[in-house]
N, C-alpha and C. Protein backbone atom coordinates (compact mmCIF):
# COMPACT_ATOMS: atom_id res chain seq x y z
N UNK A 1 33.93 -6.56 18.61
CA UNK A 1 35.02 -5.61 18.58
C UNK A 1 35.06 -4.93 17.22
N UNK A 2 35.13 -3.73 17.39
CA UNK A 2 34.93 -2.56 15.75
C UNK A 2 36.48 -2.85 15.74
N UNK A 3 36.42 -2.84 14.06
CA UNK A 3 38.02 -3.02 12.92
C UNK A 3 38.28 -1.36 13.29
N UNK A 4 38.64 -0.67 14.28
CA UNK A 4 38.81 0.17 14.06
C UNK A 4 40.09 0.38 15.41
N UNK A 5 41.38 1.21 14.99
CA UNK A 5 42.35 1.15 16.19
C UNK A 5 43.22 2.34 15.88
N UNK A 6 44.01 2.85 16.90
CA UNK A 6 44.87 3.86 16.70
C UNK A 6 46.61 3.45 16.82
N UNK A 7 47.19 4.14 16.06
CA UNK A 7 48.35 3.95 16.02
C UNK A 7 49.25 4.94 15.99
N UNK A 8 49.54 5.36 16.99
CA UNK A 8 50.28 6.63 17.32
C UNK A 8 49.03 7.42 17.24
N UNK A 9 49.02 8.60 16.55
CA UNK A 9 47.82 9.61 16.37
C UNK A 9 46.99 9.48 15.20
N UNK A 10 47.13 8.49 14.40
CA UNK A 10 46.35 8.42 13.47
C UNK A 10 45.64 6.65 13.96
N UNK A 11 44.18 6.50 12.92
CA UNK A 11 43.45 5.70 13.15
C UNK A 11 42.75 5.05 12.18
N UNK A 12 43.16 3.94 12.11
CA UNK A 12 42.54 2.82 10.75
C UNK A 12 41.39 2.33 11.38
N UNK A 13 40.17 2.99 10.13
CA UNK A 13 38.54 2.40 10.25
C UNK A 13 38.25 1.75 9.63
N UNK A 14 37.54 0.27 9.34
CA UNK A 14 36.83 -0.01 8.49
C UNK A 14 35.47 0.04 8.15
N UNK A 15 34.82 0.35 7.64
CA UNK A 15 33.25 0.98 7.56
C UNK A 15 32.72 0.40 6.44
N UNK A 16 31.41 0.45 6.61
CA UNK A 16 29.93 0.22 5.66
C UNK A 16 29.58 1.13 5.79
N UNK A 17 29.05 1.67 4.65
CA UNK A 17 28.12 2.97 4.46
C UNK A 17 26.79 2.40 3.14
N UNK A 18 25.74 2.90 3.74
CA UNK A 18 24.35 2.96 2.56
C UNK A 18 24.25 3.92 2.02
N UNK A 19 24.47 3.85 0.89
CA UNK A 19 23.74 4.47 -0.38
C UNK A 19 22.16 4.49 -0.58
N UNK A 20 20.94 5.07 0.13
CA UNK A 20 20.05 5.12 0.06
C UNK A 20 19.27 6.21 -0.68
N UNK A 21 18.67 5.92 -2.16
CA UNK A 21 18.37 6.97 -2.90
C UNK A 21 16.79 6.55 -2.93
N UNK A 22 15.66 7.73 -2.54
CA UNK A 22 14.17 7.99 -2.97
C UNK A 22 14.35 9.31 -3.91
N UNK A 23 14.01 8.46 -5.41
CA UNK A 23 13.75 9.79 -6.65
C UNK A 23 14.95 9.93 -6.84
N UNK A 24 14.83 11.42 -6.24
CA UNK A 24 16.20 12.06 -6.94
C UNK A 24 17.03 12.85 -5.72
N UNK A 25 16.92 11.95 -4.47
CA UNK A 25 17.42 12.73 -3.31
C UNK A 25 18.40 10.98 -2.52
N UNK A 26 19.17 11.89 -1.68
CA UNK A 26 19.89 11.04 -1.05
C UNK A 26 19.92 10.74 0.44
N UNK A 27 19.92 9.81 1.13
CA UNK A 27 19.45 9.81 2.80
C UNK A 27 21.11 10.35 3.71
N UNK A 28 20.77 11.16 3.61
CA UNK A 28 22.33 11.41 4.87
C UNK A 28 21.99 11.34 5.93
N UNK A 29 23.14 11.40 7.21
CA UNK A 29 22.72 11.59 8.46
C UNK A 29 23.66 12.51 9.18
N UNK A 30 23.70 13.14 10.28
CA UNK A 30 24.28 14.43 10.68
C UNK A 30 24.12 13.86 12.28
N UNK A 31 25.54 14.53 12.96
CA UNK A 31 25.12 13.87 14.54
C UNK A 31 25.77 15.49 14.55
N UNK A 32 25.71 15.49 16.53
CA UNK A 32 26.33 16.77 17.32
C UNK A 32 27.94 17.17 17.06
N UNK A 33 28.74 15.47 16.95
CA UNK A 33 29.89 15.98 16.62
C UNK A 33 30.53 16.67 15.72
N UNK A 34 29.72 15.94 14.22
CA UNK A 34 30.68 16.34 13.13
C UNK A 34 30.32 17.58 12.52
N UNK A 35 31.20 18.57 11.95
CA UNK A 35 30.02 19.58 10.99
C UNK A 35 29.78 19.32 10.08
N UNK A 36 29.70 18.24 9.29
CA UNK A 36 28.93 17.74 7.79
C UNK A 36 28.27 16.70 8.03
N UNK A 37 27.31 16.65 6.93
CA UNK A 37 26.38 15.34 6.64
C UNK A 37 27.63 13.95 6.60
N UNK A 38 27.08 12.68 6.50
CA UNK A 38 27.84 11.65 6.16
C UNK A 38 27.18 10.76 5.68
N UNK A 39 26.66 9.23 4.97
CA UNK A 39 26.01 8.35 4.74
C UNK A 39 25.91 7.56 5.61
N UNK A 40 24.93 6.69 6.22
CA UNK A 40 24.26 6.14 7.22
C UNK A 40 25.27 5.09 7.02
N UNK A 41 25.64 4.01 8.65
CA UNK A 41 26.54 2.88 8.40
C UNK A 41 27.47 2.88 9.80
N UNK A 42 28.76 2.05 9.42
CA UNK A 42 29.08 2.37 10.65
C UNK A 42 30.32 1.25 10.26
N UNK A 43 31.05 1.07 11.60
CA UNK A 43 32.21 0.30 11.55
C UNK A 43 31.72 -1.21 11.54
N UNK A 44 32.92 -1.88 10.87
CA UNK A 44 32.73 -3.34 10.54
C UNK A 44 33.60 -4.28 11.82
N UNK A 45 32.56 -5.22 12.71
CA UNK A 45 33.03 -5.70 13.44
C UNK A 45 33.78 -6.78 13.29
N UNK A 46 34.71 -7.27 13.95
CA UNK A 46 35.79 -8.61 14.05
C UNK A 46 34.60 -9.88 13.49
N UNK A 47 35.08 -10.31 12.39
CA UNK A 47 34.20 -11.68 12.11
C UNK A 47 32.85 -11.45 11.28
N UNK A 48 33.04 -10.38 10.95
CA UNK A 48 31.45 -9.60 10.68
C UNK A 48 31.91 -9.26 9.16
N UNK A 49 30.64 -9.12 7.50
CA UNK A 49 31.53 -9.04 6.75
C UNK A 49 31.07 -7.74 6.94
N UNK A 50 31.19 -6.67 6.03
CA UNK A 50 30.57 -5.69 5.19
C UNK A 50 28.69 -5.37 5.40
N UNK A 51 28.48 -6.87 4.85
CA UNK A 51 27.13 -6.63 4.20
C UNK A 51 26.47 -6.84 5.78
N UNK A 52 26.82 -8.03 6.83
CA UNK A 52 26.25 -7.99 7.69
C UNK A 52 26.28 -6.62 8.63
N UNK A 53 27.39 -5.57 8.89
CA UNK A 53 27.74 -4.90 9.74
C UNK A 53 26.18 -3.71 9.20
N UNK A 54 26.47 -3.64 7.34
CA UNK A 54 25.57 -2.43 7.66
C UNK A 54 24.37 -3.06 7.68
N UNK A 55 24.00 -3.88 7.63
CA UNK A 55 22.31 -4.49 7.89
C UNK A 55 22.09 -4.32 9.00
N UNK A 56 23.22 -4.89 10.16
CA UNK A 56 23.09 -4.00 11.19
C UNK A 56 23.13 -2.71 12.22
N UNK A 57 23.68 -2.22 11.40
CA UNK A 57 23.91 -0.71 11.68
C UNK A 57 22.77 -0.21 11.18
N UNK A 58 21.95 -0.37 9.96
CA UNK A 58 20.79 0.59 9.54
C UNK A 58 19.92 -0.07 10.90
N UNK A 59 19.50 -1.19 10.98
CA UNK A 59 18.84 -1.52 12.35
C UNK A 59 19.07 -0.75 13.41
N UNK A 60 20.21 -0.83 13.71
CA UNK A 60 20.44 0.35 14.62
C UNK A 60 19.86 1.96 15.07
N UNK A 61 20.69 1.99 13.63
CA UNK A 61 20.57 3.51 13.47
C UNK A 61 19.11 4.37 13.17
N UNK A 62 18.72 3.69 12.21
CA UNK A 62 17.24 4.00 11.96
C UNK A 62 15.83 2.84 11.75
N UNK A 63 16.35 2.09 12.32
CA UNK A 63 15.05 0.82 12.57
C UNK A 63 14.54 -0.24 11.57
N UNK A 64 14.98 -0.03 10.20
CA UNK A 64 14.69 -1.21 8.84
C UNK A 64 15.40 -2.29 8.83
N UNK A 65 15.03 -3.08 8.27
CA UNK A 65 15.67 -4.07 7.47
C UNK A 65 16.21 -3.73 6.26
N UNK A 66 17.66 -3.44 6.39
CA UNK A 66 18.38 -2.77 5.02
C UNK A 66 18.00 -4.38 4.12
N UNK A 67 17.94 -3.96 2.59
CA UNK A 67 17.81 -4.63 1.65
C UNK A 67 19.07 -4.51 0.99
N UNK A 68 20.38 -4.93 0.75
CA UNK A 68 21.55 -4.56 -0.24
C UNK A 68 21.83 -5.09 -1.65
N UNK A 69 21.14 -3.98 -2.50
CA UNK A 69 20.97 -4.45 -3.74
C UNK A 69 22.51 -4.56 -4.25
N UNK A 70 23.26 -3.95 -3.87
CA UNK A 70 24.42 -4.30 -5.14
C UNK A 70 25.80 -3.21 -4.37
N UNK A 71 27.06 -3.79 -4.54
CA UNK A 71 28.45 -3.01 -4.02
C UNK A 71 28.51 -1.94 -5.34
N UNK A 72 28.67 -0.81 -4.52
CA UNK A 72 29.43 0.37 -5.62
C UNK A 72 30.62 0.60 -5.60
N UNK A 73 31.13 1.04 -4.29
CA UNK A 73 32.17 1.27 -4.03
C UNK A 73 33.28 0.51 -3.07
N UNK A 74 34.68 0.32 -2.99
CA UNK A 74 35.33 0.05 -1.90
C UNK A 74 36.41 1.46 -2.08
N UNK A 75 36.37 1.97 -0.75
CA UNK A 75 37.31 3.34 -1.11
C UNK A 75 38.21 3.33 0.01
N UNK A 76 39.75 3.96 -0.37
CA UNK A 76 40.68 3.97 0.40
C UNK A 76 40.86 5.64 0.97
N UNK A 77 40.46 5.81 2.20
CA UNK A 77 40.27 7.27 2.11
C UNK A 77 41.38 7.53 3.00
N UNK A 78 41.98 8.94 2.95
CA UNK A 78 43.03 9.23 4.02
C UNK A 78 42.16 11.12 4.33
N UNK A 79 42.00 11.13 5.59
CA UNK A 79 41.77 12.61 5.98
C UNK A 79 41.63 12.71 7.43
N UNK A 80 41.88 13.99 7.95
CA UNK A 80 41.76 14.40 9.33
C UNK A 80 40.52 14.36 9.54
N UNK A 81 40.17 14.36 10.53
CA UNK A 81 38.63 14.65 11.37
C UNK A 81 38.93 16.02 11.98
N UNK A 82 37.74 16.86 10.96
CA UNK A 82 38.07 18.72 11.58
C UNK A 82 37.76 18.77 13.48
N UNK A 83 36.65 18.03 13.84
CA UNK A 83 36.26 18.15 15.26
C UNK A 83 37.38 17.53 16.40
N UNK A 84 38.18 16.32 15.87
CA UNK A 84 38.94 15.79 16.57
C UNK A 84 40.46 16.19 16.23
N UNK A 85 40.73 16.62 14.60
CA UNK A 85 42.09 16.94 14.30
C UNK A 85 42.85 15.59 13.97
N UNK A 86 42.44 14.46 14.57
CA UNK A 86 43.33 12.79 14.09
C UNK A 86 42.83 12.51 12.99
N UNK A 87 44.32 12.04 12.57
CA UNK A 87 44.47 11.31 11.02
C UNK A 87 43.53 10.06 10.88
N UNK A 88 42.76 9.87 9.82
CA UNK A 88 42.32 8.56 9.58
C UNK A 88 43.10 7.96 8.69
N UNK A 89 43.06 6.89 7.78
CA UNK A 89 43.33 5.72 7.04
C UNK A 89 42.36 4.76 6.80
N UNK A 90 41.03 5.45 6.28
CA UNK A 90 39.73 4.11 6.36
C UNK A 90 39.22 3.28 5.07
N UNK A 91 39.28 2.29 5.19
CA UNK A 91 38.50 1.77 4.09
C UNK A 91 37.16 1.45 4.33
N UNK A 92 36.37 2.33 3.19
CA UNK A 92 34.95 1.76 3.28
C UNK A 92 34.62 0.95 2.12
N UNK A 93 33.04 0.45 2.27
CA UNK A 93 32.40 -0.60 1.52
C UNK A 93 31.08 0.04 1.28
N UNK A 94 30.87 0.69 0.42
CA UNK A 94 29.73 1.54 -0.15
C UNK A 94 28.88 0.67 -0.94
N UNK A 95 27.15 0.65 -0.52
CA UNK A 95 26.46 -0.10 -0.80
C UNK A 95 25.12 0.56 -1.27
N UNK A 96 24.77 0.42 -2.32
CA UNK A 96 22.95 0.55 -2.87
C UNK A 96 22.13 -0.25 -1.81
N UNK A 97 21.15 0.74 -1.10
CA UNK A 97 20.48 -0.07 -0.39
C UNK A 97 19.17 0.57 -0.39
N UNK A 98 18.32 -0.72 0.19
CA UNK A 98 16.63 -0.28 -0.42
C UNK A 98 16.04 -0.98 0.81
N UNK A 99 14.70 -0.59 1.55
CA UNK A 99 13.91 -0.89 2.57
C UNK A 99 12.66 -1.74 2.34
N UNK A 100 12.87 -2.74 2.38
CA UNK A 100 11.91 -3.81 2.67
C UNK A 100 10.38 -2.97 2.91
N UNK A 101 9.28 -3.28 1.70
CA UNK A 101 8.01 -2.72 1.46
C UNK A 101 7.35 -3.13 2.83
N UNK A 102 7.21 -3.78 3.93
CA UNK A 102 6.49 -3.11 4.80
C UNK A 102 7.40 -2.65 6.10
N UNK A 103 8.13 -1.94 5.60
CA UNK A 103 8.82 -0.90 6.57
C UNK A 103 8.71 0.73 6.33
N UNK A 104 8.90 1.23 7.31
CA UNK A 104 8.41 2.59 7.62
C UNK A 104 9.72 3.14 7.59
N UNK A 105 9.97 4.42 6.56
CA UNK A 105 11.30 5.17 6.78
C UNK A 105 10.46 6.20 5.50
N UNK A 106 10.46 7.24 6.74
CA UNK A 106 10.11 8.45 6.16
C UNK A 106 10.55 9.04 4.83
N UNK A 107 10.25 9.39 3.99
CA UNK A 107 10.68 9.87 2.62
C UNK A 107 10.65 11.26 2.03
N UNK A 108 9.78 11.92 2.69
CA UNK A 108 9.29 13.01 2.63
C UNK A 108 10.41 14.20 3.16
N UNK A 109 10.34 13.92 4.82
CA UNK A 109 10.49 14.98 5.68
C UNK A 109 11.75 14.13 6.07
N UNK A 110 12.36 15.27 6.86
CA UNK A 110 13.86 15.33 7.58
C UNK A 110 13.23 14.21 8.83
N UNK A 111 14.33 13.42 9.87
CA UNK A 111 13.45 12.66 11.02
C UNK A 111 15.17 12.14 11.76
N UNK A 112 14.10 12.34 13.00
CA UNK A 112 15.54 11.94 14.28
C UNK A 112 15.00 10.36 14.86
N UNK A 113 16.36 9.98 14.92
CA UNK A 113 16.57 8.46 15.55
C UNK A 113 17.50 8.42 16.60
N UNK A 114 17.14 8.35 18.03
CA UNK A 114 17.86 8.12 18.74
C UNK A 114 18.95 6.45 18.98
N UNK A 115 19.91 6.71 19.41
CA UNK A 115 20.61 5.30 19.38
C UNK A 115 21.51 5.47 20.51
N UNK A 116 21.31 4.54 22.17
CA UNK A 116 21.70 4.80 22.56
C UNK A 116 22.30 6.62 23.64
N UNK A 117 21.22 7.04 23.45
CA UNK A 117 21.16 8.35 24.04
C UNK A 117 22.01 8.49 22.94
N UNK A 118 21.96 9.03 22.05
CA UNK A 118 22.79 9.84 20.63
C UNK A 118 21.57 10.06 19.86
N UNK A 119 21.65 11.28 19.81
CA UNK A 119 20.71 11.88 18.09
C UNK A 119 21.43 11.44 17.16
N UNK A 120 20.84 10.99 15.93
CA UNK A 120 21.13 10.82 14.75
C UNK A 120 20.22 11.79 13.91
N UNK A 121 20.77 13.08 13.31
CA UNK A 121 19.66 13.66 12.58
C UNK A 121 19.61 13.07 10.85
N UNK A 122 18.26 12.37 10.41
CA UNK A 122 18.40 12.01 8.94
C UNK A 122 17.72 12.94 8.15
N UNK A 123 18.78 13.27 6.59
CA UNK A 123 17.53 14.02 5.95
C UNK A 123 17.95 13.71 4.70
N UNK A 124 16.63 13.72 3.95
CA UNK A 124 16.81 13.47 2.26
C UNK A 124 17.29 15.09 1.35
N UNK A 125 18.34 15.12 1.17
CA UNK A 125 19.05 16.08 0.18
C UNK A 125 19.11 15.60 -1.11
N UNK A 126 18.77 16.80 -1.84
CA UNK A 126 17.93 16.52 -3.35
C UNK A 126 19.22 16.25 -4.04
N UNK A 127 19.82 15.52 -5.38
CA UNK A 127 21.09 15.35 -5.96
C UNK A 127 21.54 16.78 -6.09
N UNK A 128 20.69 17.88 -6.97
CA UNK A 128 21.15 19.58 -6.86
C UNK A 128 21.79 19.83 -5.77
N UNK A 129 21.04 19.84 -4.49
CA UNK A 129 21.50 20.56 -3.01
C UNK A 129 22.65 20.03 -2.91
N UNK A 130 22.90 18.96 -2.92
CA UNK A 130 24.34 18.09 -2.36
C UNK A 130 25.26 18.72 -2.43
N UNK A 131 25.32 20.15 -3.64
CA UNK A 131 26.52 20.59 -3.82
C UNK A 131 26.80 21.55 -3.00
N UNK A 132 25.76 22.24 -2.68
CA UNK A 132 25.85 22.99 -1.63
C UNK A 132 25.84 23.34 -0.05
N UNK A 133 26.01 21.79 0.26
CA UNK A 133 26.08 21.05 1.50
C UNK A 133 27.66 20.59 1.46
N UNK A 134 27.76 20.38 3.23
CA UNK A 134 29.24 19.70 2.91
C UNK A 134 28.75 18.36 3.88
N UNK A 135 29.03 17.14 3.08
CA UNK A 135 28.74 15.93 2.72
C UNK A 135 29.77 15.17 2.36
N UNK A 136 30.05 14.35 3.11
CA UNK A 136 31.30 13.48 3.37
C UNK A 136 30.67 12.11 3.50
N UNK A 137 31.60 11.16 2.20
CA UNK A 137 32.82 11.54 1.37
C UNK A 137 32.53 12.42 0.28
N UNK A 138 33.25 13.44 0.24
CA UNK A 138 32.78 14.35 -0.92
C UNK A 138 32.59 13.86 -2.46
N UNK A 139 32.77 12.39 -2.68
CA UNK A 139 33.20 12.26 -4.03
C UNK A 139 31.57 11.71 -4.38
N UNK A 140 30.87 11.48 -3.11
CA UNK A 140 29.36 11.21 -3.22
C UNK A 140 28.94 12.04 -4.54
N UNK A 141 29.10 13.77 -4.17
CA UNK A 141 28.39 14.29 -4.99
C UNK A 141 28.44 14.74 -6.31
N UNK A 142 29.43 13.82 -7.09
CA UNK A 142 29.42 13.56 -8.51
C UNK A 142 29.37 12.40 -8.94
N UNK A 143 29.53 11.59 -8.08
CA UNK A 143 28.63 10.01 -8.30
C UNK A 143 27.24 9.68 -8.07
N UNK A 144 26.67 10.41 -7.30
CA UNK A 144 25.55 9.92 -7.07
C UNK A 144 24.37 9.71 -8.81
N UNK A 145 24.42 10.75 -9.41
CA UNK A 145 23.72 10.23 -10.68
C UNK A 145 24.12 9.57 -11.55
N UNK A 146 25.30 8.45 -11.07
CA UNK A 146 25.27 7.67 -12.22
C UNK A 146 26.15 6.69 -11.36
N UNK A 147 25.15 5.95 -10.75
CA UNK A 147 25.88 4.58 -9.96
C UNK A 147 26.16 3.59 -10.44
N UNK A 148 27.53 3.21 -10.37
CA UNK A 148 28.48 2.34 -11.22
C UNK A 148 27.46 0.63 -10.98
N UNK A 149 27.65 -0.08 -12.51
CA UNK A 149 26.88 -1.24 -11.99
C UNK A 149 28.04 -2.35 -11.50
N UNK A 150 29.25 -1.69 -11.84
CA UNK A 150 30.28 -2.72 -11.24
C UNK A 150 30.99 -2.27 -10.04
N UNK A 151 31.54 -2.70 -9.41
CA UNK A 151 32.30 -2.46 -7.95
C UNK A 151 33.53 -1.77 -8.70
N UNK A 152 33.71 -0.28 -8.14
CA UNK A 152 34.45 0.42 -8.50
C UNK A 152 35.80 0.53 -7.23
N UNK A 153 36.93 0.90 -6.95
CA UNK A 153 37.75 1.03 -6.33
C UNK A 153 38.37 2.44 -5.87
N UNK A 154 38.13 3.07 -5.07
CA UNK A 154 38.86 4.74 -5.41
C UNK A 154 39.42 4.81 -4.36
N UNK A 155 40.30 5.90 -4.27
CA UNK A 155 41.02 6.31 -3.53
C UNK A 155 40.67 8.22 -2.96
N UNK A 156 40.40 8.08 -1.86
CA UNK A 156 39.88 9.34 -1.59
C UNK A 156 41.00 10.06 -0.92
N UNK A 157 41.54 11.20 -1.04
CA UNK A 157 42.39 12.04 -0.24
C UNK A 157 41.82 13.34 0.61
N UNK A 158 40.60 13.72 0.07
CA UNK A 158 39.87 14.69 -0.07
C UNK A 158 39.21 14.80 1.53
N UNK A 159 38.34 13.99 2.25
CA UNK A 159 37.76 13.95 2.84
C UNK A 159 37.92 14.65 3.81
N UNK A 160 36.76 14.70 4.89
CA UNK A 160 37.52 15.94 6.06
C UNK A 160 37.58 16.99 6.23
């Protein structure tokens, strides 16, 4: 069961998201619904912590064995969803993560992963481009060059 429920019209998520950086670019992923990029991950199930949900969610989503080097973030975000219009209330668990040397995850080029009859489109956006993309949580793209070595706490209002 996903930590995730509605209450009246708004909806408390809890989520894992990867932080996956090759060089100087970042792995996002893009589906049919939303109109922005987002970071790969997904909701945290009943009994499940953080670290297990996104190990399994990158399995999922794009086929590795996530490696989770280290927590960056825990963020308290509040924003609408433009496609749906409902309020969120989510806390995520933002993680540095790295792919086990004999696994295959493209680095180069943009690449689709189906899950469940769902496209997942992934693509590596350079730290420059980010700004000119809309990429959610937006606060990604002034953190990304300089990832905190301690577990930081924020509060996002922005999102959405």
């Amino acid at each position: 069961m996903d930590l995730s429920f509605n209450i009246g019209t708004s909806c408390f998520n809890l989520r894992a998201c990867a932080v996956i950086v090759h060089g100087e670019a970042l792995l996002v992923m893009r589906d049919q619904k939303q109109p922005y990029a987002y970071l790969p991950g997904g909701r945290i199930k009943l009994n499940e912590t953080a670290q297990q949900a996104l190990i399994r969610e990158l399995q999922e989503e794009i086929g590795i064995q996530a490696q989770i080097e280290r927590p960056l973030w825990v963020t308290q975000a509040f924003f609408t969803e433009p496609a749906s219009q409902q309020k969120f209330h989510e806390i995520g668990f933002y993680f540095l993560v790295s792919w086990k040397e004999n696994e295959t995850l493209p680095t180069i080029n943009n690449f689709i992963r189906w899950e469940n009859e769902i496209e997942h489109r992934f693509e590596w956006v350079s730290f420059d481009e980010l700004s000119n993309i809309d990429v959610q949580p937006e606060f990604i793209k002034n953190r990304i060059r300089s990832l905190p070595e301690q577990l930081e706490l924020l509060l996002d209002f922005n999102q959405g």
